[in-house]
Structures are given as structure tokens and as C-alpha cells.
C-alpha atoms as a PDB file:
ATOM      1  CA  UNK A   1      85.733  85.508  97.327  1.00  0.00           C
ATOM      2  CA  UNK A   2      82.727  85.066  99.705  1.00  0.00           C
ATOM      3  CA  UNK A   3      85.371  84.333 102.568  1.00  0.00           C
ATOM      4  CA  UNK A   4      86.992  87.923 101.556  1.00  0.00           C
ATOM      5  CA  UNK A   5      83.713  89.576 101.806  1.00  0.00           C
ATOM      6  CA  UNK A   6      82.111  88.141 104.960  1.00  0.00           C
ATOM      7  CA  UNK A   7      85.826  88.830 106.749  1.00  0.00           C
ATOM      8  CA  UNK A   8      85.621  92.373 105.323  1.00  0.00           C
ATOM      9  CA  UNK A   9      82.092  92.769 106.765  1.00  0.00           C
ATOM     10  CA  UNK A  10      83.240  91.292 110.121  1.00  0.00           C
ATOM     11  CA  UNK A  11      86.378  93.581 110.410  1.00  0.00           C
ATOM     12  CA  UNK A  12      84.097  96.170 109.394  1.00  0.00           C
ATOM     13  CA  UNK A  13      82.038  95.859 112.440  1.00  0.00           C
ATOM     14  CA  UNK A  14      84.627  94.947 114.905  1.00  0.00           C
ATOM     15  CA  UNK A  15      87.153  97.365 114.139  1.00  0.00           C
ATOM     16  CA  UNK A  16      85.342 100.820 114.859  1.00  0.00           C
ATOM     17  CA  UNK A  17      84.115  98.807 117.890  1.00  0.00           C
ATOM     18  CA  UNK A  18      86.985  98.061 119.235  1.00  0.00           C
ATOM     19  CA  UNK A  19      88.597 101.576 118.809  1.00  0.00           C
ATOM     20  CA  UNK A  20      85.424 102.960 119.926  1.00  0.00           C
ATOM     21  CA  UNK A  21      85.742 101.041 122.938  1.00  0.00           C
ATOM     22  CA  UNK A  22      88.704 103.031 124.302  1.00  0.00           C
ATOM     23  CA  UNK A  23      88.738 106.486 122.102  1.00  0.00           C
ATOM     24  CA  UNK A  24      85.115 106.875 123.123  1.00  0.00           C
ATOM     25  CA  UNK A  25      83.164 104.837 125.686  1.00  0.00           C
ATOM     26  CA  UNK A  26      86.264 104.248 127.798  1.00  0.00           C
ATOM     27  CA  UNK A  27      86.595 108.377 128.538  1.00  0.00           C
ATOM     28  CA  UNK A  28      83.235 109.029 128.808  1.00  0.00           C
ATOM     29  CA  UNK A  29      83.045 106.366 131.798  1.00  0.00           C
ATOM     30  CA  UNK A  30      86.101 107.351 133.370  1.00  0.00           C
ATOM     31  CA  UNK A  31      85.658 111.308 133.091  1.00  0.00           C
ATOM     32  CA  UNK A  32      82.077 111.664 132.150  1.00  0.00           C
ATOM     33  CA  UNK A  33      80.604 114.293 129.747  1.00  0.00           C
ATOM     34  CA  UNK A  34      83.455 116.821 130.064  1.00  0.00           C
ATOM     35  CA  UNK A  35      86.089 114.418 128.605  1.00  0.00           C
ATOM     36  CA  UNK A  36      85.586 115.639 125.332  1.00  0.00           C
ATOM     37  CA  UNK A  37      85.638 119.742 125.893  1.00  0.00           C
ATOM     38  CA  UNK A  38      87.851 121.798 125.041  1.00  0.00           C
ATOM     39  CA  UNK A  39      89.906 120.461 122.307  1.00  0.00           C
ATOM     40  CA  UNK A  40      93.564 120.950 120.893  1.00  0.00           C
ATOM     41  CA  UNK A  41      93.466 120.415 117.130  1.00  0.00           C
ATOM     42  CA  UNK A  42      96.917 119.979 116.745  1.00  0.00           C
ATOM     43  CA  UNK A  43      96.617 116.549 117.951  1.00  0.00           C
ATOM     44  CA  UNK A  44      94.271 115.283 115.081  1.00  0.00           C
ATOM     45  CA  UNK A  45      97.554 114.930 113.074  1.00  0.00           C
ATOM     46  CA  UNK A  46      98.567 112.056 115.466  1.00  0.00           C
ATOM     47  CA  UNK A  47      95.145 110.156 115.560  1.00  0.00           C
ATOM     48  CA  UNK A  48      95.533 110.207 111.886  1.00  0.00           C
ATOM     49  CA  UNK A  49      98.736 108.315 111.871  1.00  0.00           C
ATOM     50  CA  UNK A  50      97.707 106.291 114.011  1.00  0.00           C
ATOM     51  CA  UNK A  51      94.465 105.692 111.879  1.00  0.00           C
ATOM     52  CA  UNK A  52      96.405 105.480 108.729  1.00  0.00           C
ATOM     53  CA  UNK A  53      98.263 102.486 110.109  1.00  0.00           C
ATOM     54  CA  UNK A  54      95.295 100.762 111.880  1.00  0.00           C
ATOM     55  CA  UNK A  55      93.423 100.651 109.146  1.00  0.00           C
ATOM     56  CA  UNK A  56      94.828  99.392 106.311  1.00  0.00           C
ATOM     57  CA  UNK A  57      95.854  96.669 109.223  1.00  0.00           C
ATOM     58  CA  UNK A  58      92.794  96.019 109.196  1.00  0.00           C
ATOM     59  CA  UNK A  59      91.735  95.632 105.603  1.00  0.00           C
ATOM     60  CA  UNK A  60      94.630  92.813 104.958  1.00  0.00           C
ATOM     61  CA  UNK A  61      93.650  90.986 108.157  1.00  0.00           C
ATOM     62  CA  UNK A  62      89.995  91.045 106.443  1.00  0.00           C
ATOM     63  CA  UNK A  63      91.184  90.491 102.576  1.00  0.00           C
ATOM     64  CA  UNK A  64      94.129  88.483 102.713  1.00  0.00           C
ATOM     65  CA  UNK A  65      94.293  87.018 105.511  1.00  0.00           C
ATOM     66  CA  UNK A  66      90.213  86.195 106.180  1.00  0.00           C
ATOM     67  CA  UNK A  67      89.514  87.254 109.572  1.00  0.00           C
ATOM     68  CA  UNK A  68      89.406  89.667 112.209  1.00  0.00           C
ATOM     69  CA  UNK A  69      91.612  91.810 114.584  1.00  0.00           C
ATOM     70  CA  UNK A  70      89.229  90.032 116.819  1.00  0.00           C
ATOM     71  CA  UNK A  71      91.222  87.128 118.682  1.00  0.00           C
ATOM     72  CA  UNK A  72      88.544  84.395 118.842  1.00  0.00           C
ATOM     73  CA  UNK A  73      88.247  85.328 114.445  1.00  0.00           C
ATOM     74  CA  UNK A  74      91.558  85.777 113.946  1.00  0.00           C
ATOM     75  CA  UNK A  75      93.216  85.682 110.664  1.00  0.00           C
ATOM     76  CA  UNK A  76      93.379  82.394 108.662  1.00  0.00           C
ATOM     77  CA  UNK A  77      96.411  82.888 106.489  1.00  0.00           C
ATOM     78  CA  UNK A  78      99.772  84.397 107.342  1.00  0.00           C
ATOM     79  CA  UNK A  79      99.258  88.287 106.935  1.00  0.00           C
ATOM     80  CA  UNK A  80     102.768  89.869 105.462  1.00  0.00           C
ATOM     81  CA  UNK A  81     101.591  92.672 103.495  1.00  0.00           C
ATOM     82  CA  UNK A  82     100.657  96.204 103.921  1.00  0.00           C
ATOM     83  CA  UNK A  83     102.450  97.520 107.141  1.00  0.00           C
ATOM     84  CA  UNK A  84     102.873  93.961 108.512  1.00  0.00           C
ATOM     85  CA  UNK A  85     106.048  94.373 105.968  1.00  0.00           C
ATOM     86  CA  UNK A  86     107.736  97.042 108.093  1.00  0.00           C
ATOM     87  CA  UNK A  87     106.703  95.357 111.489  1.00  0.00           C
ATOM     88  CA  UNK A  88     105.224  92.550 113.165  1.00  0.00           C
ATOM     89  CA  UNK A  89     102.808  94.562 115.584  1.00  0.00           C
ATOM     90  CA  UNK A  90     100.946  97.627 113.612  1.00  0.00           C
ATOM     91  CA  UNK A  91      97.748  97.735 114.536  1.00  0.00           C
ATOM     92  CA  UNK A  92      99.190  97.772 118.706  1.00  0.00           C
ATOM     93  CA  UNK A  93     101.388 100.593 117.277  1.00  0.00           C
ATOM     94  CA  UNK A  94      98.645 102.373 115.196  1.00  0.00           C
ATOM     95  CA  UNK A  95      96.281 102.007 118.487  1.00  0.00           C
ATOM     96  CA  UNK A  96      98.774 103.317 120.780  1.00  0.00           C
ATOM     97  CA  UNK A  97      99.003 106.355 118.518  1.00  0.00           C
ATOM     98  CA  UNK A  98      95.311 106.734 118.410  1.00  0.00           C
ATOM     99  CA  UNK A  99      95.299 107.369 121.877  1.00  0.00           C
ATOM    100  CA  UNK A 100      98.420 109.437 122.631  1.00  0.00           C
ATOM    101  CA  UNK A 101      96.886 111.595 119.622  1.00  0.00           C
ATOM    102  CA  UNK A 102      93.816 111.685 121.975  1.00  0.00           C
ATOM    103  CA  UNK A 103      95.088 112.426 124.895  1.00  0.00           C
ATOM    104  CA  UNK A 104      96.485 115.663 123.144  1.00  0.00           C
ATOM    105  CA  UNK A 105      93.231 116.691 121.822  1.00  0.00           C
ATOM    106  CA  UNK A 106      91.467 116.831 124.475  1.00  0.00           C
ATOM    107  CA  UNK A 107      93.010 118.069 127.882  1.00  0.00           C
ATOM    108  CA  UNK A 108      90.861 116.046 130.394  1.00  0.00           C
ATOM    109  CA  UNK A 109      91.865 112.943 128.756  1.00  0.00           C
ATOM    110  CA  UNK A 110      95.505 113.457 129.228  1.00  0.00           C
ATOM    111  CA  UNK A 111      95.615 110.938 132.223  1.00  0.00           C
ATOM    112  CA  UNK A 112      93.370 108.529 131.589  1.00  0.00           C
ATOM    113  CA  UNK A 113      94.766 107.993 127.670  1.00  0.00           C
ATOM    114  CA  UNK A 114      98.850 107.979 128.906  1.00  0.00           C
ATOM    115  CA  UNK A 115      97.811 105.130 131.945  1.00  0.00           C
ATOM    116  CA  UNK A 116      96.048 103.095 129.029  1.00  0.00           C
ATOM    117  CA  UNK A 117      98.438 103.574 126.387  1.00  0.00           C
ATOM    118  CA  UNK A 118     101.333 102.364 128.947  1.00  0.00           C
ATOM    119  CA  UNK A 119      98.779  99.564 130.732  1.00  0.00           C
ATOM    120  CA  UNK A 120      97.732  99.003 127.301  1.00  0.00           C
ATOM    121  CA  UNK A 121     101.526  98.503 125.938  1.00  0.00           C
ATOM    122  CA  UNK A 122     102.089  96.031 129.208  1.00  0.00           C
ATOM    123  CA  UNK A 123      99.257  93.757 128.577  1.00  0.00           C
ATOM    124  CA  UNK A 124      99.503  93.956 125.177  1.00  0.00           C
ATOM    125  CA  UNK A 125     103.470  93.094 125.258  1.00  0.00           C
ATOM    126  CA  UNK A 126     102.370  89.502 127.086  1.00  0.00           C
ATOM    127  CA  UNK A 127      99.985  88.741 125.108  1.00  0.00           C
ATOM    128  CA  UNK A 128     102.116  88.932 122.115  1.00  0.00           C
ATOM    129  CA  UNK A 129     104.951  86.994 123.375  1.00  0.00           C
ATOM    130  CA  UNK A 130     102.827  84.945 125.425  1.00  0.00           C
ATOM    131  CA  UNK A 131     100.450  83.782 123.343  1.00  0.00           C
ATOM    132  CA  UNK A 132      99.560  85.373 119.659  1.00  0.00           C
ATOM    133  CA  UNK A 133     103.245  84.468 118.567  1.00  0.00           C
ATOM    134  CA  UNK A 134     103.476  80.652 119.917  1.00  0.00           C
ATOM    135  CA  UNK A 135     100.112  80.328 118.239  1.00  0.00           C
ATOM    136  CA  UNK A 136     101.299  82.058 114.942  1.00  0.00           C
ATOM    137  CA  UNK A 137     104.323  79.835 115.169  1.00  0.00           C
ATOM    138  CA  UNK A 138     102.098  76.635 115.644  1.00  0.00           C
ATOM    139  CA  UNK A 139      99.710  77.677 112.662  1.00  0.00           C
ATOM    140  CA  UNK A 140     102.365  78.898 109.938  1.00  0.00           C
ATOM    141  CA  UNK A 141     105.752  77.067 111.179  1.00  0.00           C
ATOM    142  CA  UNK A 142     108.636  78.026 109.307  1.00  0.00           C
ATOM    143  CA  UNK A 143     106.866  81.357 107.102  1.00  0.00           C
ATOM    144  CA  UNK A 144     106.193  82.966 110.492  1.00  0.00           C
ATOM    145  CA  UNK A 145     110.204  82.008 111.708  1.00  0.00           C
ATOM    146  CA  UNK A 146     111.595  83.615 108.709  1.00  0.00           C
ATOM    147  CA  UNK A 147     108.735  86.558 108.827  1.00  0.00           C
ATOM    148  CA  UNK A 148     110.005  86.521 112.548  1.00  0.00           C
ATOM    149  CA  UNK A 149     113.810  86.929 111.228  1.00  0.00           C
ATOM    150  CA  UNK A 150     113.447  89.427 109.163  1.00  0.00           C
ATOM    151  CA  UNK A 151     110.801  91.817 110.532  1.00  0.00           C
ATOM    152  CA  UNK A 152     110.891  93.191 114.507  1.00  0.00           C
ATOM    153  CA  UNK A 153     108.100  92.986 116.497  1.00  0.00           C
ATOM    154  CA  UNK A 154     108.010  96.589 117.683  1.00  0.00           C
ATOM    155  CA  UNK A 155     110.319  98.880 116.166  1.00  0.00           C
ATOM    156  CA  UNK A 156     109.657  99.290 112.253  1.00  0.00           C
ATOM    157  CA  UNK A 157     111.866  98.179 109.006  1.00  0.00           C
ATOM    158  CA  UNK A 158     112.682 101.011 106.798  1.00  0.00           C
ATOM    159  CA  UNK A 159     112.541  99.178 103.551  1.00  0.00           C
ATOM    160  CA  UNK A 160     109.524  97.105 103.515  1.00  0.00           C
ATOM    161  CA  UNK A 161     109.524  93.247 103.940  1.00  0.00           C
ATOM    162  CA  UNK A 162     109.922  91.595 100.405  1.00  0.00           C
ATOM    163  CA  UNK A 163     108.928  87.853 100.658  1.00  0.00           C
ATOM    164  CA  UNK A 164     108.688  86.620  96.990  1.00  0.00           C
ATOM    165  CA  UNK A 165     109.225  82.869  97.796  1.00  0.00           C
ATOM    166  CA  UNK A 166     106.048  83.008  99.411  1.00  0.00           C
ATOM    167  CA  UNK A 167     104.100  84.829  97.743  1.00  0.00           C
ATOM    168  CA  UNK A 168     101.019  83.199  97.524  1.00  0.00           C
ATOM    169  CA  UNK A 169     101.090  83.342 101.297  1.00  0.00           C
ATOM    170  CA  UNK A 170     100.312  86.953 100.940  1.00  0.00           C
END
């Protein structure tokens, strides 16, 4: 239970960080103090999907699987639950929609929020194939292959993942 808690508090620190990091401190660099004017609130709906995705990513990365979306505290245990049972990748996904949402709030940050979304969907792309799933393979072995058969890595499951074999994985 410590282990749960100390992960939660470290995911609760990290996480608004990170997103801060490129909904916030990222635009206000880039545009300066008029990157926030003038806002649409019909995009609000789409930050919220994204949010409602990212951060219940979040919570299971903390609580089940004892780490961080940070990569140098990344999870300890295999994380299939939550929306990691409709894709491999939801927190990228959730993120991405976070800042298209963003970008249709607020007018001056149409630019600068559809080059990072599709740098962000590059980079992010490699580093997924390139590294976070030869390491996930290394660490869990055959759970992650048949988690990798059965769930994509971008585009989303309609029925949800259902992995009862392992279940204490979870």
C-alpha cells in the first residue's frame, strides 16, 4: 500500500506538470501573453475528452501499476486496465486531444498546438516503437505479446480488453 500511495503522490505531481508544460508554459513562450485571449468555448468539450482519458491513465499507472507517466519512474507492473483495455497508447491519445481541444479555444494557439500535436505524434510514434515497447517486451515477456495481440497501439478496441488469466497482473 505505501508503494500505491507514494506512486499516486508522484503521478500527482508529474502529471499536471507535464500537461502544463505544453497547454500552458509552451504557448506563453512561443506567443507570449496574448496566447490565451480571446477564447472559443466550444472547444472545452475536446480538452475534456482528452482529460477524461489522460487521467484515469494516469491513476492506474500510479495504483496498479506503481509509477509514473514519467519515463525514468515508469510503471512497475504491466498496466491493462482502465483505457489501456481499449488501446495500448491513451495517455499519447488523451494528450493529443488536449491540445487539438486547445488549439480551438483559443485562436492564437491554432499554429503552434497543430505543429506540436503532429511533431508531437512523430516523436512520440518512435519512441513507442523504438523504445517503450522493446522495453515493455523485455520487462513483461509473453503478458505484453498477448496484450500486444489483442489490443492496437493507436486505434481503440470497441469492447474493452478482458484478460482474466492474468488477472493479478492488473
Amino acid at each position: 500500500m505505501p508503494s500505491r500511495i507514494f506512486a499516486a503522490l508522484r503521478t500527482a505531481v508529474i502529471g499536471p506538470v507535464f500537461v502544463a508544460l505544453w497547454t500552458y508554459f509552451l504557448p506563453r513562450w512561443v506567443v507570449g501573453a496574448a496566447a490565451f485571449e480571446d477564447p472559443r468555448p466550444l472547444g472545452w468539450v475536446v480538452v475534456a475528452a482528452g482529460a477524461a482519458i489522460i487521467i484515469p491513465c494516469f491513476s492506474v499507472f500510479a495504483w496498479v501499476g506503481r509509477g509514473t507517466p514519467f519515463p525514468l519512474d515508469p510503471p512497475k507492473r504491466l498496466v491493462i486496465r482502465g483505457p489501456y483495455r481499449f488501446v495500448r497508447n491513451p495517455m499519447y491519445e488523451g494528450m493529443a486531444l488536449i491540445l487539438l481541444g486547445e488549439a480551438m479555444v483559443f485562436p492564437h494557439l491554432v499554429r503552434l498546438m497543430l505543429i506540436t500535436a503532429a511533431c508531437g505524434a512523430v516523436l512520440v510514434a518512435l519512441l513507442v516503437m523504438g523504445y517503450e515497447e522493446p522495453a515493455l517486451r523485455q520487462s513483461f515477456g509473453a503478458d505484453y505479446e498477448k496484450y500486444c495481440r489483442h489490443v492496437r497501439r493507436w486505434i481503440p478496441r470497441l469492447r474493452p480488453f478482458d484478460n482474466p488469466a492474468n488477472a493479478a497482473l492488473q
